[in-house]
C-alpha atoms as a PDB file:
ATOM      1  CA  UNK A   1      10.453  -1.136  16.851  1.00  0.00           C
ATOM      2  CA  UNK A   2       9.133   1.100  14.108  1.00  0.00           C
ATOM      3  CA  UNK A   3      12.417   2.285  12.321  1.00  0.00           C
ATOM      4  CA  UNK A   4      13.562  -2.104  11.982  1.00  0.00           C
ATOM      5  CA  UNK A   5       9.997  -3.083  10.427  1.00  0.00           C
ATOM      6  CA  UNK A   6       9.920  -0.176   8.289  1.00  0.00           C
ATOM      7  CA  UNK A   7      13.047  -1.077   7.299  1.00  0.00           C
ATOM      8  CA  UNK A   8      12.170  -4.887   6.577  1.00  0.00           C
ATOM      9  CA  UNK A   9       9.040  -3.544   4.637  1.00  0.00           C
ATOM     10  CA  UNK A  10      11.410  -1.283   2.511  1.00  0.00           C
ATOM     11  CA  UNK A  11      13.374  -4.622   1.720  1.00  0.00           C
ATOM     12  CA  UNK A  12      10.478  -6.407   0.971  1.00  0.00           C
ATOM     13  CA  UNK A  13       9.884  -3.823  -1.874  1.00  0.00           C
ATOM     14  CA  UNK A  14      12.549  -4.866  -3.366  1.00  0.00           C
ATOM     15  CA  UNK A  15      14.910  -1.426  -2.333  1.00  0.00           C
ATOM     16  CA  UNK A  16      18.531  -2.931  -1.274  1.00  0.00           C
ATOM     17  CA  UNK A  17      19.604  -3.513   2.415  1.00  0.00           C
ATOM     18  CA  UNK A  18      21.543  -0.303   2.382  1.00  0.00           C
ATOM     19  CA  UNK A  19      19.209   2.011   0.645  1.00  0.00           C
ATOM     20  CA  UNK A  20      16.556   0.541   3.563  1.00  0.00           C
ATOM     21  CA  UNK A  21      18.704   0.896   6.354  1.00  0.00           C
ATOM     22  CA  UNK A  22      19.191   4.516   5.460  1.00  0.00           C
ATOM     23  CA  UNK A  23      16.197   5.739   4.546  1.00  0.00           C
ATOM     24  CA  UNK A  24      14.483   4.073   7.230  1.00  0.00           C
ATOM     25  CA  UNK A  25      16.586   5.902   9.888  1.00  0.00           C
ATOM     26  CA  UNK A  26      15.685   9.081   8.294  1.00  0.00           C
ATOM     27  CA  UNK A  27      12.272   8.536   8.235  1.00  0.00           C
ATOM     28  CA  UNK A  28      11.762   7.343  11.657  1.00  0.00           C
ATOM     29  CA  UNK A  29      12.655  10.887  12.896  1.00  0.00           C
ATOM     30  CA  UNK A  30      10.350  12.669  10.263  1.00  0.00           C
ATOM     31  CA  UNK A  31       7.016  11.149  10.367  1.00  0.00           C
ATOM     32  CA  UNK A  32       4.645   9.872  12.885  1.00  0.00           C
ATOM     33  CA  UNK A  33       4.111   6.717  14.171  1.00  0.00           C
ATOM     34  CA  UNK A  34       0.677   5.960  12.292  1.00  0.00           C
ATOM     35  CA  UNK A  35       2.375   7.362   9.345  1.00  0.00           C
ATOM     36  CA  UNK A  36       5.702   4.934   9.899  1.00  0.00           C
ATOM     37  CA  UNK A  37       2.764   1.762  10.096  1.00  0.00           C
ATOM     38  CA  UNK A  38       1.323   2.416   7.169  1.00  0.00           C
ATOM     39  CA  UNK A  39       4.888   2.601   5.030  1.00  0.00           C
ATOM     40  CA  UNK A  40       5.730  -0.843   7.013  1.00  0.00           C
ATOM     41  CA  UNK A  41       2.729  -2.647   5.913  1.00  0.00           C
ATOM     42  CA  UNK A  42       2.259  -1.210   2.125  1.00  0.00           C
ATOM     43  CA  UNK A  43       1.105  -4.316   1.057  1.00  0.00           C
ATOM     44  CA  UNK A  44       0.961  -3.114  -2.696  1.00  0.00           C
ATOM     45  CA  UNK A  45       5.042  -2.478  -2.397  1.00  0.00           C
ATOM     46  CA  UNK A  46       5.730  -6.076  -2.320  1.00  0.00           C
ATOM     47  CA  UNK A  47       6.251  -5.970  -6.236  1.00  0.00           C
ATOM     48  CA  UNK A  48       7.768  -3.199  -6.996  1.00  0.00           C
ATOM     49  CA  UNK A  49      11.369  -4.125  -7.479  1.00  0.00           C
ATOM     50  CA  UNK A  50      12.976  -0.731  -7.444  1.00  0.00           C
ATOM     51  CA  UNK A  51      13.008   2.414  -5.962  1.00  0.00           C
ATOM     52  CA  UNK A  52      11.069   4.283  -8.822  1.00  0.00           C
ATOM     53  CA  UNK A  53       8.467   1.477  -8.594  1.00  0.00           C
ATOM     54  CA  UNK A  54       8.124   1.676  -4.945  1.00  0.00           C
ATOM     55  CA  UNK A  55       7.783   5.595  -4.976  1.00  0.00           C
ATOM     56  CA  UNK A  56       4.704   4.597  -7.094  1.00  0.00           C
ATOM     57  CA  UNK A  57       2.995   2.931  -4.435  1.00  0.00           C
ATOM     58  CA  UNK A  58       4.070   5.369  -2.114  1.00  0.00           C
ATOM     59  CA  UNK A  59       2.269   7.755  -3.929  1.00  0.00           C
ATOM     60  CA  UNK A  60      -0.772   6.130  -4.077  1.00  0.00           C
ATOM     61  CA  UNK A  61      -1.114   6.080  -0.334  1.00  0.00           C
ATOM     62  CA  UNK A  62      -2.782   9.722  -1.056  1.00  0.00           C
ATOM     63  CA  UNK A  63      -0.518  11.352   2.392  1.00  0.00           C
ATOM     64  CA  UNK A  64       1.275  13.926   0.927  1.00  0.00           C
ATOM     65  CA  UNK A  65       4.137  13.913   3.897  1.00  0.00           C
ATOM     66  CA  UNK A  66       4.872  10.343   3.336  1.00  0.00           C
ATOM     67  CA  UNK A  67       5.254  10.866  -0.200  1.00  0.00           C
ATOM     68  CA  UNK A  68       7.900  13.745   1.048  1.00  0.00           C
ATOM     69  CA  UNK A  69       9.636  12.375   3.487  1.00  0.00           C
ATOM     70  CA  UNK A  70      10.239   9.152   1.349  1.00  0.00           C
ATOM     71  CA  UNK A  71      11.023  10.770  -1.956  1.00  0.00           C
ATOM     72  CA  UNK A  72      13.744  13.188   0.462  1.00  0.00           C
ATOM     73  CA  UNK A  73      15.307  10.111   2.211  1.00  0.00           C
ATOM     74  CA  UNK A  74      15.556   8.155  -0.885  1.00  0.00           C
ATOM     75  CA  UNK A  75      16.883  10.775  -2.953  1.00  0.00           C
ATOM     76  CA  UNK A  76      19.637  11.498   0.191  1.00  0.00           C
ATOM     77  CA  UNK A  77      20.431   8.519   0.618  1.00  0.00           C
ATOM     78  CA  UNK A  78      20.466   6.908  -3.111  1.00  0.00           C
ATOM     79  CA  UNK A  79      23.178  10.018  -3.723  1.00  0.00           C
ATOM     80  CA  UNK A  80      25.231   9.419  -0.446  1.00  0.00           C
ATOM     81  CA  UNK A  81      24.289  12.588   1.379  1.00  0.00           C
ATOM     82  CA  UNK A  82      23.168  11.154   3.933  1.00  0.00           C
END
């Protein structure tokens, strides 16, 4: 299941268990599948102990749409709007 081991990897990033349970259901719906496997195993992630940190990494996946999608659903759900 894509949307629970993209959640796990945003947990193993160091993000809370809320903050991954949210953005992870938002992203599910917004990117593809290849794009959702890559975010899951961002092995560079694993030490980045916050959100800014992670964004980082995410950044340096060079995939514009993930960097999107996760800087939308973090910022959404980090606030509460979602």
């Amino acid at each position: 299941m894509p949307e629970a081991r993209l959640r796990s990897g945003l947990q193993g990033a160091g993000l809370s268990r809320s903050l991954s349970a949210c953005m992870a259901q938002h992203m599910v719906d917004r990117l593809s599948l290849a794009q959702l496997l890559r975010m899951s195993d961002l092995p560079a992630a694993r030490d980045a102990n916050d959100l800014p940190g992670f964004l980082r990494r995410v950044r340096a996946l060079g995939d514009p749409e993930i960097v999107a999608v996760t800087g939308s659903s973090a910022a959404l759900c980090a606030t509460g709007l979602r």
